[in-house]
C-alpha atoms as a PDB file:
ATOM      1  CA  UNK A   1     -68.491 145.132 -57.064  1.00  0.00           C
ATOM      2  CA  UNK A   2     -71.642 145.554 -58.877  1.00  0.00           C
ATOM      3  CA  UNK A   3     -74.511 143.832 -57.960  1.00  0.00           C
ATOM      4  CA  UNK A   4     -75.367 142.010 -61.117  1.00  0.00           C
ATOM      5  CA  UNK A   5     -71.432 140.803 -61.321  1.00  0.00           C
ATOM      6  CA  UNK A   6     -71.491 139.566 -57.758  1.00  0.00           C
ATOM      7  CA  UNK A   7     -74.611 137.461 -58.306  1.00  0.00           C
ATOM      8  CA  UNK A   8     -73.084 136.141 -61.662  1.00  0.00           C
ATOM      9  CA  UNK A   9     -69.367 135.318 -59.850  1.00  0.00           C
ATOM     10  CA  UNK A  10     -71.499 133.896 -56.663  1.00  0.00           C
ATOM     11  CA  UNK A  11     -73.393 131.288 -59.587  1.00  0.00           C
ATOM     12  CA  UNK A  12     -69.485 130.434 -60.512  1.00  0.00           C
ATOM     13  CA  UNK A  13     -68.065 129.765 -58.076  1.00  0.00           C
ATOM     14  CA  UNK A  14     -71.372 128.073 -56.614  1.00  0.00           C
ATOM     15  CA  UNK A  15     -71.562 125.530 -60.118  1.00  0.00           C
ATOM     16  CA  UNK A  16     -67.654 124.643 -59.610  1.00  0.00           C
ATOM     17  CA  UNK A  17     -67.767 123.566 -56.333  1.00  0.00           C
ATOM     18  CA  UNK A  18     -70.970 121.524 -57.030  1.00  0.00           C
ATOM     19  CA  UNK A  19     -69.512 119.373 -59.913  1.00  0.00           C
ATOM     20  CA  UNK A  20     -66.059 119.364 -58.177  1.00  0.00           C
ATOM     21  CA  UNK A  21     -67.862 117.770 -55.421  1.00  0.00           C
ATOM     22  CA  UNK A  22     -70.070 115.431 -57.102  1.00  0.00           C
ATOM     23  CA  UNK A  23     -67.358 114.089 -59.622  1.00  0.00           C
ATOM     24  CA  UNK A  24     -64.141 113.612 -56.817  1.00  0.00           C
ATOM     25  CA  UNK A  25     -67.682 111.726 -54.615  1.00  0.00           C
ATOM     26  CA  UNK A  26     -67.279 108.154 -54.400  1.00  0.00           C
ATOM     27  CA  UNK A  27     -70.788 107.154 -56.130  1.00  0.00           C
ATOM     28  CA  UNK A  28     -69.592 109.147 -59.828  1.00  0.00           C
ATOM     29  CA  UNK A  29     -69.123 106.338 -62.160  1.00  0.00           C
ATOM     30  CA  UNK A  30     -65.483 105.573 -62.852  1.00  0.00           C
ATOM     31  CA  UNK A  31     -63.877 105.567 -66.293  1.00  0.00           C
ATOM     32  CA  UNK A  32     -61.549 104.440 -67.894  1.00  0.00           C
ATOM     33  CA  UNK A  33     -59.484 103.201 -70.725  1.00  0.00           C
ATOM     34  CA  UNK A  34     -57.710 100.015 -71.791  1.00  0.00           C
ATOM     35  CA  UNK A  35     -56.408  98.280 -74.889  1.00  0.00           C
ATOM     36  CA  UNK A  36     -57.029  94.624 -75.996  1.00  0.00           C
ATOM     37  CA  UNK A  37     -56.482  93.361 -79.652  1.00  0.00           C
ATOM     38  CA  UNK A  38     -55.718  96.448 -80.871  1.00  0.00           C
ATOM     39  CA  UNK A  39     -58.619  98.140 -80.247  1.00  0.00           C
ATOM     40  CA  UNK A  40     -59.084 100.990 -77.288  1.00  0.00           C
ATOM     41  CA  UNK A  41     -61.979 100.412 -74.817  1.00  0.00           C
ATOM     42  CA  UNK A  42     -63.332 102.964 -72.711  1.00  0.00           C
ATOM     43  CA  UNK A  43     -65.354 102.101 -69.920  1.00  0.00           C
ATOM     44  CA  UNK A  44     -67.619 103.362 -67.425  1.00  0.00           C
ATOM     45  CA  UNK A  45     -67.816 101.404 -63.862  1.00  0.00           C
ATOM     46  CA  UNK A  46     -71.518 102.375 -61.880  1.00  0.00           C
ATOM     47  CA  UNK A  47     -71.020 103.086 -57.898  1.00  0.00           C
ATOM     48  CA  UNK A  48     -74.470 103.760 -57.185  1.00  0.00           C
ATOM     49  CA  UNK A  49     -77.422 101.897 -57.759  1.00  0.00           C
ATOM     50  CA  UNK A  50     -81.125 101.405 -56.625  1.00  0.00           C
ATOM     51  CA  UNK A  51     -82.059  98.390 -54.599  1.00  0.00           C
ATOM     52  CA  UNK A  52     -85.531  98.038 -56.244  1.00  0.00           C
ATOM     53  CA  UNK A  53     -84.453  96.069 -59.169  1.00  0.00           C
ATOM     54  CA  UNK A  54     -81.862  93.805 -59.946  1.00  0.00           C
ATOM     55  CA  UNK A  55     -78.878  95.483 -60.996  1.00  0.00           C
ATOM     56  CA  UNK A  56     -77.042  94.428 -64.115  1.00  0.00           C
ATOM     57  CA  UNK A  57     -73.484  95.882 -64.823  1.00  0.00           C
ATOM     58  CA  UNK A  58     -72.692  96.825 -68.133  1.00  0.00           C
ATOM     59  CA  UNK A  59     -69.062  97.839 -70.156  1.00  0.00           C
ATOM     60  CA  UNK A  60     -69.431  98.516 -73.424  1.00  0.00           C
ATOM     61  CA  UNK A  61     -67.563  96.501 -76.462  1.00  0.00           C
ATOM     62  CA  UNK A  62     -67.283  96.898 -80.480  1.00  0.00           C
ATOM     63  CA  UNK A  63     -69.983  94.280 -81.988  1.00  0.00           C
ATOM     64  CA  UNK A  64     -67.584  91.303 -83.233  1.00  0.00           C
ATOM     65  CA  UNK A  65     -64.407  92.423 -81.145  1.00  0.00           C
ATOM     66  CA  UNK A  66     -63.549  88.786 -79.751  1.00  0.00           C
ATOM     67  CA  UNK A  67     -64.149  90.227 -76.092  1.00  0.00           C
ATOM     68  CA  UNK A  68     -64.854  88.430 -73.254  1.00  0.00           C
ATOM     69  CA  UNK A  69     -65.235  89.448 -69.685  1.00  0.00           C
ATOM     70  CA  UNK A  70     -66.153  87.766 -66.020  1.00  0.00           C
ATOM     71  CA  UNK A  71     -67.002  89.757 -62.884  1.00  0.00           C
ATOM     72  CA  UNK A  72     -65.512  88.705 -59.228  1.00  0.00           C
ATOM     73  CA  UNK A  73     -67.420  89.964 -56.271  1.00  0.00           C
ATOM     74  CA  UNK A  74     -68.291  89.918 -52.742  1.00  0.00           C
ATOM     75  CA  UNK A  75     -70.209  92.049 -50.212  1.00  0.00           C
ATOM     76  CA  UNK A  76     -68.326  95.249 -48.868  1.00  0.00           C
ATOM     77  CA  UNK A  77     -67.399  95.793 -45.157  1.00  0.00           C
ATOM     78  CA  UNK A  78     -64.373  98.269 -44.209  1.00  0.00           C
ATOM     79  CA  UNK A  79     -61.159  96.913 -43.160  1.00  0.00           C
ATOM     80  CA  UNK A  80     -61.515  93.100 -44.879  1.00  0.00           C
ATOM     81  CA  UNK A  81     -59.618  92.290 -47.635  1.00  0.00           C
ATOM     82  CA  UNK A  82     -60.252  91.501 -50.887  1.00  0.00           C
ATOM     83  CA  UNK A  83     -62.243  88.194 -51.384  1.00  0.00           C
ATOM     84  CA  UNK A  84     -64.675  87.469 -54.242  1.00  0.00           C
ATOM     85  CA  UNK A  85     -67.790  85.315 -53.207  1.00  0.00           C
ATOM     86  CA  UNK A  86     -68.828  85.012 -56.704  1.00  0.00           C
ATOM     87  CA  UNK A  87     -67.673  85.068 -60.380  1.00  0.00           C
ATOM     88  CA  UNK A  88     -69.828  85.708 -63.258  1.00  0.00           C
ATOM     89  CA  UNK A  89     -69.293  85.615 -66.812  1.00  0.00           C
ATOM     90  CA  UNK A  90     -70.348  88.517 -68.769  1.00  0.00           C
ATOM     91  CA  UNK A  91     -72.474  88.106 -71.991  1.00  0.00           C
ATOM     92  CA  UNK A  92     -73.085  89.863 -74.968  1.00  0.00           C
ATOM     93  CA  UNK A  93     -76.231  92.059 -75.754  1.00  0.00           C
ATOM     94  CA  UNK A  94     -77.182  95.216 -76.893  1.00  0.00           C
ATOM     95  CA  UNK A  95     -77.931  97.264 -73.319  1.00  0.00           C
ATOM     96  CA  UNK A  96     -79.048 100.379 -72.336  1.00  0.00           C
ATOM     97  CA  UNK A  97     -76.804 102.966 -70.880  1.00  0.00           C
ATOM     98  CA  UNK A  98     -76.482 106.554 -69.901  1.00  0.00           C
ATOM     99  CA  UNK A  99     -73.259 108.144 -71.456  1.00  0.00           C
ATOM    100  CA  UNK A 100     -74.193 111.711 -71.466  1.00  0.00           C
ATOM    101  CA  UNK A 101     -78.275 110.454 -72.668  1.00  0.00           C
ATOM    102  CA  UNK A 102     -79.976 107.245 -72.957  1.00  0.00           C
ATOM    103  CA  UNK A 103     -78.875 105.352 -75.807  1.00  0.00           C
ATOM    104  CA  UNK A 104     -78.550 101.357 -76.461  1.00  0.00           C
ATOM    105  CA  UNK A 105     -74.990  99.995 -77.203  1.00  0.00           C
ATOM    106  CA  UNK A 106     -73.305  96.751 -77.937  1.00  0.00           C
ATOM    107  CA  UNK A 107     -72.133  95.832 -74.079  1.00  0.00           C
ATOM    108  CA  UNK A 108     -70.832  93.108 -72.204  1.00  0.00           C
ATOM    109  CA  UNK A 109     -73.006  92.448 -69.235  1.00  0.00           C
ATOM    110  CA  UNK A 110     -73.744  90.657 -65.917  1.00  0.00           C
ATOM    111  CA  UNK A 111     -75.726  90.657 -62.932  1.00  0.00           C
ATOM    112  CA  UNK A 112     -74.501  91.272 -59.666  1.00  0.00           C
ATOM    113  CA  UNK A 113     -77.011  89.836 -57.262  1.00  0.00           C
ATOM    114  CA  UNK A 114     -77.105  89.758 -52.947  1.00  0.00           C
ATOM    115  CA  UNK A 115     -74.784  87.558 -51.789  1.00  0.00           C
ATOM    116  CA  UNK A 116     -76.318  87.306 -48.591  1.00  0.00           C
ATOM    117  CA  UNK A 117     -79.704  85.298 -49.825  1.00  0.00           C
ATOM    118  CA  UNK A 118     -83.134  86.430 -50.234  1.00  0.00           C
ATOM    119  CA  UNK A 119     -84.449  87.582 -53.593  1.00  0.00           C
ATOM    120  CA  UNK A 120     -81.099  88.769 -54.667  1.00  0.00           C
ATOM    121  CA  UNK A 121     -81.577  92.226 -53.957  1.00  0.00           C
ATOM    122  CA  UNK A 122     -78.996  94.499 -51.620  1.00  0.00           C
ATOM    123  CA  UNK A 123     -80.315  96.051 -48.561  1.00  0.00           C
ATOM    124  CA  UNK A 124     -80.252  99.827 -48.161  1.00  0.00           C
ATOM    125  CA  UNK A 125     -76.596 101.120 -47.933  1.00  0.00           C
ATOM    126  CA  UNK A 126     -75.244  97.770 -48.851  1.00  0.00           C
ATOM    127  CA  UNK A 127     -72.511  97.717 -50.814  1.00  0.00           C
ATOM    128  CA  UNK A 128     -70.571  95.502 -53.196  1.00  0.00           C
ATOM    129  CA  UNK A 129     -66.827  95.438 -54.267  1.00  0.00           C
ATOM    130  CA  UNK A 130     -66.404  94.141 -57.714  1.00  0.00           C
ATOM    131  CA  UNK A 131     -62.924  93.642 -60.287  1.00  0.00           C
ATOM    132  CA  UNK A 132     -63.784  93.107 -63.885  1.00  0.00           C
ATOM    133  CA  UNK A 133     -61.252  91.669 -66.493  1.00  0.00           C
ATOM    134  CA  UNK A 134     -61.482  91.799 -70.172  1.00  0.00           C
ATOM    135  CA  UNK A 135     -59.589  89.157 -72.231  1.00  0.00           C
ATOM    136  CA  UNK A 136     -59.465  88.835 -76.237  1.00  0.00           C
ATOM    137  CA  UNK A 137     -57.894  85.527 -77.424  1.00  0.00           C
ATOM    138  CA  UNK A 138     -54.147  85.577 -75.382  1.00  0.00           C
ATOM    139  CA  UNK A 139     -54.784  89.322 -74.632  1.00  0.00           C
ATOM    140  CA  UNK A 140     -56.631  90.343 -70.745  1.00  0.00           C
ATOM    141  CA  UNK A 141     -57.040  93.694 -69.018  1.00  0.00           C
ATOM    142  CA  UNK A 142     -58.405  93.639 -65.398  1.00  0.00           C
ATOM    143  CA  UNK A 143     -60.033  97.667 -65.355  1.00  0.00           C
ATOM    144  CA  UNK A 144     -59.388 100.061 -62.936  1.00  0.00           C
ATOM    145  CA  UNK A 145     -55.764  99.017 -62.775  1.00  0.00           C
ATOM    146  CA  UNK A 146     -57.149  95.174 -60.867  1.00  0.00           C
ATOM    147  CA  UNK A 147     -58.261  97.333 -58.253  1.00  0.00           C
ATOM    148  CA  UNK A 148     -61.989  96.389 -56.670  1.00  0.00           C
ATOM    149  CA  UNK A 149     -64.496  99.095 -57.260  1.00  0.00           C
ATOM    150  CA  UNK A 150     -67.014  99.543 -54.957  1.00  0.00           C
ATOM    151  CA  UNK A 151     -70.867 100.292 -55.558  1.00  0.00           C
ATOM    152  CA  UNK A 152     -73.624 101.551 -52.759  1.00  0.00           C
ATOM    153  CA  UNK A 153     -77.415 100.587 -53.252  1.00  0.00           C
ATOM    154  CA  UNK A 154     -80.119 102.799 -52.312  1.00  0.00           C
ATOM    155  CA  UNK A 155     -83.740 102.761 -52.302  1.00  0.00           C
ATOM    156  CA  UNK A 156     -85.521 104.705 -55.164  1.00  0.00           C
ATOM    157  CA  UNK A 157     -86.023 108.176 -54.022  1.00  0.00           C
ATOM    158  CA  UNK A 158     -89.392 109.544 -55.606  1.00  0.00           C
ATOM    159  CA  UNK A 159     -88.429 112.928 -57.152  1.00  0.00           C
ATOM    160  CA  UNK A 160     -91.013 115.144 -55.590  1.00  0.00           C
ATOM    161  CA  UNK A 161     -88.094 115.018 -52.847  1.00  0.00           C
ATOM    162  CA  UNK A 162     -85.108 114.952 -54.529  1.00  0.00           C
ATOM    163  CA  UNK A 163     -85.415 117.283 -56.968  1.00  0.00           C
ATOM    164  CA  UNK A 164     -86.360 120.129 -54.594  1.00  0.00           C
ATOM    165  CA  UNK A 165     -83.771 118.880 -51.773  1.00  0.00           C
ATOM    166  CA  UNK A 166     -80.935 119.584 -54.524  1.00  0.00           C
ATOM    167  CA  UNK A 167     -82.290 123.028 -55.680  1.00  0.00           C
ATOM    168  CA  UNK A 168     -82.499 123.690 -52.401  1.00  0.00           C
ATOM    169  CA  UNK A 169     -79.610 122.827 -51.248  1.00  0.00           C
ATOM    170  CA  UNK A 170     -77.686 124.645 -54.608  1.00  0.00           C
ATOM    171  CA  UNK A 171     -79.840 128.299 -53.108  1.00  0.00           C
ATOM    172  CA  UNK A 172     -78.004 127.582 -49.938  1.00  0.00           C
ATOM    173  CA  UNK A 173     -74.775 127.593 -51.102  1.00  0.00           C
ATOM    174  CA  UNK A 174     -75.938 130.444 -53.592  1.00  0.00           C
ATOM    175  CA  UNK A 175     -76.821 132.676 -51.200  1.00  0.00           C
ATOM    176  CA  UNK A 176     -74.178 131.755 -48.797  1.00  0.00           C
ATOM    177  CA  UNK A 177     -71.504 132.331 -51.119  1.00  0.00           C
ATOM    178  CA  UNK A 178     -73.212 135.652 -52.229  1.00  0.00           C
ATOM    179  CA  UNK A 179     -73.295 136.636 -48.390  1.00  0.00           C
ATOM    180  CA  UNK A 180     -69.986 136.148 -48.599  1.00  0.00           C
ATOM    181  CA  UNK A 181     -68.898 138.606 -51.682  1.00  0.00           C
ATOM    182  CA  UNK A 182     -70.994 140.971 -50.439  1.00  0.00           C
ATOM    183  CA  UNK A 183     -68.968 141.060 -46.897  1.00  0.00           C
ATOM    184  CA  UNK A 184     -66.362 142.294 -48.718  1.00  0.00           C
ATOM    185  CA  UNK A 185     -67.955 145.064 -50.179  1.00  0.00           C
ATOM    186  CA  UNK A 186     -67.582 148.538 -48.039  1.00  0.00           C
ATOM    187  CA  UNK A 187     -71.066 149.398 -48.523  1.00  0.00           C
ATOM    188  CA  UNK A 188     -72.071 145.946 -48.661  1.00  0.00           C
ATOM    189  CA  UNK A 189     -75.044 144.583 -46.553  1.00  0.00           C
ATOM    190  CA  UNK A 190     -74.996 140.838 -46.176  1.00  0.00           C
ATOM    191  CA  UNK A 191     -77.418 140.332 -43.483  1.00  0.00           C
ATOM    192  CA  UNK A 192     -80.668 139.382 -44.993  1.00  0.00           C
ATOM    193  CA  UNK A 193     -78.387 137.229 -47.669  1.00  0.00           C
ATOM    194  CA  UNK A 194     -77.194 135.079 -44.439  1.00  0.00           C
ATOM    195  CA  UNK A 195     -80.714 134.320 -42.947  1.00  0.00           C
ATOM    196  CA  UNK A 196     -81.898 133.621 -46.420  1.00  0.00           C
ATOM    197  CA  UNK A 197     -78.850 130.955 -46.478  1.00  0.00           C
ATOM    198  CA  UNK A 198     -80.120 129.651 -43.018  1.00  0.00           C
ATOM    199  CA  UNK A 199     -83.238 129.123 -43.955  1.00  0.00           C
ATOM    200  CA  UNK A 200     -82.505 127.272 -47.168  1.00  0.00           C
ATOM    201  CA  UNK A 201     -79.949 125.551 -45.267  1.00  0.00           C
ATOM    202  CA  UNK A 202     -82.483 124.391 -42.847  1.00  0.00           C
ATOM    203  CA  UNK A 203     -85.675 123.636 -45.003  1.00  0.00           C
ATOM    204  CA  UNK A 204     -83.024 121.701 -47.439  1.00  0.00           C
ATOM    205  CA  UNK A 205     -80.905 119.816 -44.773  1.00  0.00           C
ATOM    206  CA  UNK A 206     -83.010 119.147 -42.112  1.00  0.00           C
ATOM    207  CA  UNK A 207     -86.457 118.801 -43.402  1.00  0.00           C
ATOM    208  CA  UNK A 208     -85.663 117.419 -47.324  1.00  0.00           C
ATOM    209  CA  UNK A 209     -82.709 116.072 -46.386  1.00  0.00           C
ATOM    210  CA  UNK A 210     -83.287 113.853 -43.718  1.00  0.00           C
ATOM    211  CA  UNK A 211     -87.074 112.188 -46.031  1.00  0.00           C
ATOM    212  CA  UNK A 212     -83.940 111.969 -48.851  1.00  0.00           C
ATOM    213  CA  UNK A 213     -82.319 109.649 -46.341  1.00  0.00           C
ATOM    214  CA  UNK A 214     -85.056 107.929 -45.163  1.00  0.00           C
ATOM    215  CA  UNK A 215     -86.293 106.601 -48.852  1.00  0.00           C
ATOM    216  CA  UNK A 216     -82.104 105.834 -49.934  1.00  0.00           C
ATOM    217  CA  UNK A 217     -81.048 104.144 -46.671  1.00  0.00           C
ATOM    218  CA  UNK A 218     -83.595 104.025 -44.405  1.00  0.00           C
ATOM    219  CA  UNK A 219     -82.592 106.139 -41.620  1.00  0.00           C
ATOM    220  CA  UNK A 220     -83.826 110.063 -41.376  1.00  0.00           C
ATOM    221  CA  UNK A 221     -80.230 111.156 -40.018  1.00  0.00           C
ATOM    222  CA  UNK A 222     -77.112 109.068 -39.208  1.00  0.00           C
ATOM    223  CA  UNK A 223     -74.802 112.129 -38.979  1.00  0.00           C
ATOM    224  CA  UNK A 224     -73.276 113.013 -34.807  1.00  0.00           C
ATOM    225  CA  UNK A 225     -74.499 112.066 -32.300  1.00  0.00           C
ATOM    226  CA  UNK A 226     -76.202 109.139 -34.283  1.00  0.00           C
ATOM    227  CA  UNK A 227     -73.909 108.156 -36.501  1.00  0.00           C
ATOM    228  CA  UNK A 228     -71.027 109.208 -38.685  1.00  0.00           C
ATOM    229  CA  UNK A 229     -72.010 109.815 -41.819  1.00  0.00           C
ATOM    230  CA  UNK A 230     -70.223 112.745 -43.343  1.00  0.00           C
ATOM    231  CA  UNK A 231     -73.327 113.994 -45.444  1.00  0.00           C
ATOM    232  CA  UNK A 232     -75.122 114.601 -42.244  1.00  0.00           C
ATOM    233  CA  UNK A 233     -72.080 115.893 -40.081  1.00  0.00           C
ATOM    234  CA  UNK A 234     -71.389 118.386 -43.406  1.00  0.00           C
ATOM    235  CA  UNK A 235     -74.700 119.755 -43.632  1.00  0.00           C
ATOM    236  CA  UNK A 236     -74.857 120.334 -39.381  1.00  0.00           C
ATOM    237  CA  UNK A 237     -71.838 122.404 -39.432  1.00  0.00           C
ATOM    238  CA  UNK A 238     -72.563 124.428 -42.205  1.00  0.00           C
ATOM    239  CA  UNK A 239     -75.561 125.321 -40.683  1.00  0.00           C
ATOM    240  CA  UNK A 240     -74.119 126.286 -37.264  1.00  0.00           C
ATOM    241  CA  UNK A 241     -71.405 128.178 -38.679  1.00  0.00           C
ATOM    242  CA  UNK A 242     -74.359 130.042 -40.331  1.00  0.00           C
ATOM    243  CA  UNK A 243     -76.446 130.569 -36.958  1.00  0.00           C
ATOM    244  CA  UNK A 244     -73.154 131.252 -35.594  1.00  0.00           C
ATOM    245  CA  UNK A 245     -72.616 133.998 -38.046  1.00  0.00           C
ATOM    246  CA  UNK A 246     -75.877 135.737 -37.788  1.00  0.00           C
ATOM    247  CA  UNK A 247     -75.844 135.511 -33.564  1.00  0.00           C
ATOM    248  CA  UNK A 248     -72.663 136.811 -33.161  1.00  0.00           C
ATOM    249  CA  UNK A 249     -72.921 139.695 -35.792  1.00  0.00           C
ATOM    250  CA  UNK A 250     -76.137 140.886 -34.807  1.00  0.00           C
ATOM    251  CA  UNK A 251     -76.548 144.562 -33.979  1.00  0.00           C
ATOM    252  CA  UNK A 252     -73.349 145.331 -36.538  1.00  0.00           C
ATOM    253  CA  UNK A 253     -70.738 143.797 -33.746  1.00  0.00           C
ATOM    254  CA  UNK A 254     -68.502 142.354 -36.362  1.00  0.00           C
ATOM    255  CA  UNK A 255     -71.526 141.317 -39.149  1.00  0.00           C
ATOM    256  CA  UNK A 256     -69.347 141.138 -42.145  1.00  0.00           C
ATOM    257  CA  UNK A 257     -66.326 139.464 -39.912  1.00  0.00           C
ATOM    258  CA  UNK A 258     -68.918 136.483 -39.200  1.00  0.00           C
ATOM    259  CA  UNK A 259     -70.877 136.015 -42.374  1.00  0.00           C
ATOM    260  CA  UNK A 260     -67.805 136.170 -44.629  1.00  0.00           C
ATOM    261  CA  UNK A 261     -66.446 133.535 -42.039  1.00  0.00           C
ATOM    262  CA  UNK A 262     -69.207 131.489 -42.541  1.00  0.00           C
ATOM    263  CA  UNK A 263     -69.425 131.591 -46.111  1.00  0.00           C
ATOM    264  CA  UNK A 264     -65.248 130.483 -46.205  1.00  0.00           C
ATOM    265  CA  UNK A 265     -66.287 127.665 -44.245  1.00  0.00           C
ATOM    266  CA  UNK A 266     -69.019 126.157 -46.271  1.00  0.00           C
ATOM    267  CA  UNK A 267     -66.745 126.708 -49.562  1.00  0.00           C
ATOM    268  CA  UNK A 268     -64.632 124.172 -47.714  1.00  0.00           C
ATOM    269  CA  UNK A 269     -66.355 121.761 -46.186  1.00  0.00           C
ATOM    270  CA  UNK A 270     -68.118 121.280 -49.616  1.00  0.00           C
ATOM    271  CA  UNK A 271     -65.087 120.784 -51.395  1.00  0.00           C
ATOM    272  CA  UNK A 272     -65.269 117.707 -49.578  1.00  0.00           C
ATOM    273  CA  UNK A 273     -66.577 114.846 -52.125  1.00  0.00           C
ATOM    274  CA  UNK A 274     -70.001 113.908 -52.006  1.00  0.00           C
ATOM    275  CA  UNK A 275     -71.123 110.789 -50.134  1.00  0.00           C
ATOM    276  CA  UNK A 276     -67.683 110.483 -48.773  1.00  0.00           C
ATOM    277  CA  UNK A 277     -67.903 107.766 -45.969  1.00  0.00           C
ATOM    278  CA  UNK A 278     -71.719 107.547 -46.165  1.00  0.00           C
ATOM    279  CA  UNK A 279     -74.324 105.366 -44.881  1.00  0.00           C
ATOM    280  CA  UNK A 280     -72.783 101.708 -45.251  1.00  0.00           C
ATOM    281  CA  UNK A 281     -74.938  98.670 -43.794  1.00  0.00           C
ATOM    282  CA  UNK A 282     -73.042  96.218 -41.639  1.00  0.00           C
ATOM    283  CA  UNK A 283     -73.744  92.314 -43.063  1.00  0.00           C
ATOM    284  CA  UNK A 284     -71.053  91.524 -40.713  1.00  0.00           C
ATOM    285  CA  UNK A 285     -73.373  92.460 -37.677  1.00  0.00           C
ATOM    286  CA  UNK A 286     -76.635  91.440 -39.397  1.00  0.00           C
ATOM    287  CA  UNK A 287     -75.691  88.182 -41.077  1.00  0.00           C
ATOM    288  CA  UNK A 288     -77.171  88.912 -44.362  1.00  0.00           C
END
């Protein structure tokens, strides 16, 4: 395999797995369609959200179309049931949203505020389950099937941290999965690729990472032994499978054996979705 191709089916495979991951994630919007007087809607249902401002949920509607919505909600916790604390009706306005760019559309709309008190605002990590239903004249449509959907709030994360913690993080895998092709290669020397992938790993996970986590939830790391949080726990073994991979194959016992191993392994464990059982803040334990 030439160089040049390797690099070019490392950026594949590399951009696949990062939009497979962030659209099967649990904070990618949710869409949808559904048909009321004749007329097909299609709608897009937010997961995420910052904490800093109020948040205002929007679907959008033809001007003049006779619909009608309300909003049923109630704070989030694992393993309760269903059971709204609030119901809002939606009204009418022209709204801003972000369908592939900003651009301002007629939209029913409603604001989903704290339940738990204070200036209406959810903590960090707190979520909300919400069911909306549509109705023209006889005609109603609950979206998403009448199942709740569920958003998490986080705290605004200024981008001289993001931004850099998600290029980052893409080298990683870049050079990871490059490591990887060029394993296979007979001639193929994938040793500096793999401590180029550590150190990206590192500097992205555990230095970005962690100030990413801080700003959106308030904790620097709640992956093992803190905490659970699959994020975390995803970006740990990555990275040991990585040191793993360089230790063991050092001095040519087996190099291409490990690194190729390791690069298999992060493919995988970032096919997992993104944010999949994330940071979630307990109101049952804090009372708010």
């Amino acid at each position: 395999m030439k160089r040049i191709a390797l690099w070019l089916l490392a950026g594949a495979l590399t951009l696949v797995t990062a939009v497979y991951q962030r659209r099967t994630g649990p904070s990618y919007p949710l869409r949808g369609r559904e048909t009321l007087c004749g007329r097909t809607l299609s709608y897009r249902l937010t997961r995420s959200a910052v904490n800093v401002r109020p948040f205002k949920l929007k679907v959008p509607v033809p001007e003049n179309s006779g619909v009608t919505g309300t909003v049923a909600y109630a704070r989030f916790k694992k393993g309760v049931s269903w059971n709204p604390e609030r119901t809002v009706e939606m009204t009418f306005e022209r709204a801003s949203l972000k369908h592939g760019g900003e651009k301002t559309v007629p939209a029913l709309t409603a604001p989903l505020s704290w339940p738990g008190g204070g200036n209406g605002l959810a903590p960090p990590a707190g979520k909300l389950a919400y069911k909306v239903t549509l109705s023209c004249g006889a005609e109603s449509a609950a979206l998403n099937g009448g199942r709740p959907v569920i958003i998490r709030f986080r705290g605004d994360v200024p981008a001289w941290i993001m931004i850099p913690h998600i290029l980052v993080m893409f080298l990683a895998m870049l050079f990871g999965v490059a490591a990887g092709l060029e394993a296979l290669r007979p001639d193929g020397k994938p040793r500096a690729l793999a401590f180029w992938t550590l150190l990206l790993l590192f500097l992205g996970g555990f230095f970005l990472g962690p100030l990413m986590q801080k700003y959106a939830f308030g904790a620097y790391w709640t992956g093992f032994p803190l905490g659970t949080d699959l994020t975390d726990n995803k970006t740990l073994i990555v990275f040991l499978g990585w040191l793993a991979a360089i230790v063991l194959g050092r001095k040519g016992r087996g190099t291409r054996f490990w690194i190729l191993g390791a690069a298999v392994l992060m493919l995988v464990v970032y096919l997992i979705p993104h944010s999949l059982l994330g940071s979630e803040w307990d109101y049952t334990a804090t009372g708010r």
